[in-house]
Protein backbone atom coordinates (compact mmCIF):
# COMPACT_ATOMS: atom_id res chain seq x y z
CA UNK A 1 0.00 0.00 0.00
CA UNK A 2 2.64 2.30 1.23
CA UNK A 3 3.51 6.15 2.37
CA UNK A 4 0.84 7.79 0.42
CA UNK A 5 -1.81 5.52 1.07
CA UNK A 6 -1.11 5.55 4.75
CA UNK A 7 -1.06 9.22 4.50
CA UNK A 8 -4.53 9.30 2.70
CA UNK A 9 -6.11 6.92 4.72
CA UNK A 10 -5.50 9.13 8.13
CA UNK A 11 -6.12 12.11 6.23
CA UNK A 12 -9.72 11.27 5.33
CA UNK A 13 -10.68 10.75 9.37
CA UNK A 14 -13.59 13.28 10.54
CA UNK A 15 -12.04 16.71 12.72
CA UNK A 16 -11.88 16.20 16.34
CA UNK A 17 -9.53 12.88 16.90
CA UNK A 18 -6.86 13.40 19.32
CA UNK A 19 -3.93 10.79 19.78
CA UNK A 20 -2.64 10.26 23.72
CA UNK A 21 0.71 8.50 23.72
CA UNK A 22 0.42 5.96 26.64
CA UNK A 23 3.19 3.73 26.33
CA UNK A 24 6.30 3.29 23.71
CA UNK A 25 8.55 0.24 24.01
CA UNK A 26 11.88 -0.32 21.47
CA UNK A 27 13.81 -2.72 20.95
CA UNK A 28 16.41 -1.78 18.03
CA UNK A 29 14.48 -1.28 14.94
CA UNK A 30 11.32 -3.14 16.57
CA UNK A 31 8.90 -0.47 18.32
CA UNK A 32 5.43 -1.51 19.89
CA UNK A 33 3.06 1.58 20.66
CA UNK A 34 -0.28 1.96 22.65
CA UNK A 35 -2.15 5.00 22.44
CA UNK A 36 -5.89 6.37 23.51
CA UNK A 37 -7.54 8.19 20.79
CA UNK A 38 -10.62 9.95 22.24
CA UNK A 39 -13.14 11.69 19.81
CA UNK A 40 -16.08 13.61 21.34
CA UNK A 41 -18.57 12.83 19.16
CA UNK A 42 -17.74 8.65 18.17
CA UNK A 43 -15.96 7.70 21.29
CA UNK A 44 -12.48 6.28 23.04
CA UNK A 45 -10.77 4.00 21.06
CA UNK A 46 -7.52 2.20 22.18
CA UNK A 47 -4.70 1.06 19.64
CA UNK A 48 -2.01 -1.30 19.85
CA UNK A 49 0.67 -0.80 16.62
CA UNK A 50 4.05 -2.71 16.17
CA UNK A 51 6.20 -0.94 13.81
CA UNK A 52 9.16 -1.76 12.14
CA UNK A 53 11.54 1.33 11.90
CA UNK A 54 14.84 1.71 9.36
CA UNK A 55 17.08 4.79 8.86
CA UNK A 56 14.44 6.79 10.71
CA UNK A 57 11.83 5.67 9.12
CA UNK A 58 8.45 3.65 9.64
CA UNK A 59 8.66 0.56 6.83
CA UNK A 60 6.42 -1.88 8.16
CA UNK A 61 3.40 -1.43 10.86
CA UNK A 62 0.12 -3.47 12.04
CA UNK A 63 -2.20 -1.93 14.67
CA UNK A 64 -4.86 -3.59 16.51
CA UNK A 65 -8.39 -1.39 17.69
CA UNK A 66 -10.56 -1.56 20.21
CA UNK A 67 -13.07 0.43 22.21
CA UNK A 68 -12.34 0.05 26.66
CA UNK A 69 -15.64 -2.03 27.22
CA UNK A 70 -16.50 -3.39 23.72
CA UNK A 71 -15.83 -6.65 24.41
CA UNK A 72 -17.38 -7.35 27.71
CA UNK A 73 -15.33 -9.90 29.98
CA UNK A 74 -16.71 -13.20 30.08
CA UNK A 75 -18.82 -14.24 33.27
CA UNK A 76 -16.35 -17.14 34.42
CA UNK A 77 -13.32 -14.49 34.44
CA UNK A 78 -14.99 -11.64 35.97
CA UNK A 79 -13.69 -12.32 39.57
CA UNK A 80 -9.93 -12.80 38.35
CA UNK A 81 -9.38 -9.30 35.93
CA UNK A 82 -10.09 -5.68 36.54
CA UNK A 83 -11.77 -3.31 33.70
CA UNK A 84 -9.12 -1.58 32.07
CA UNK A 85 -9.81 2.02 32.80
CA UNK A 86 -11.16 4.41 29.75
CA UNK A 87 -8.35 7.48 29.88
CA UNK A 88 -5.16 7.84 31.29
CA UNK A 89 -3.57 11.35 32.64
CA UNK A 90 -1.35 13.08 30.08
């Protein structure tokens, strides 16, 4: 797909997305990423990406999306996990 399409894609979301860095772990040119992106009108989404960085630059990523609460816990496991918590302080 590449640069441009990547570009496009991100370019065509509605106004009003922020992006709220939460965690960044890297390990040479391996770099894993979770962020909070909150919109007002659509919602809180969380993403985890896993990037692939060379010579400064991004050559291979896949990100995985999910809304906190979207996939309620299952009865059994209720007692044994906490809810993960919707936002995070900057």
């Amino acid at each position: 797909m590449g640069g441009r399409n990547y570009v496009a894609v991100n370019s065509e979301y509605p106004e009003g997305w922020a992006i709220r860095v939460l965690r960044i772990v890297a390990d040479g040119d391996e770099v894993v990423s979770e962020v909070e992106v909150p919109h007002e009108g659509v919602g809180v989404f969380r993403a985890a990406s896993f990037w692939t960085v060379r010579d400064g630059r991004i050559v291979r990523g896949r990100e995985y999306w999910t809304s906190p609460g979207a996939d309620p816990r299952p009865e059994w496991r209720a007692a044994l996990v906490e809810p993960m918590e919707t936002t995070h302080a900057p």
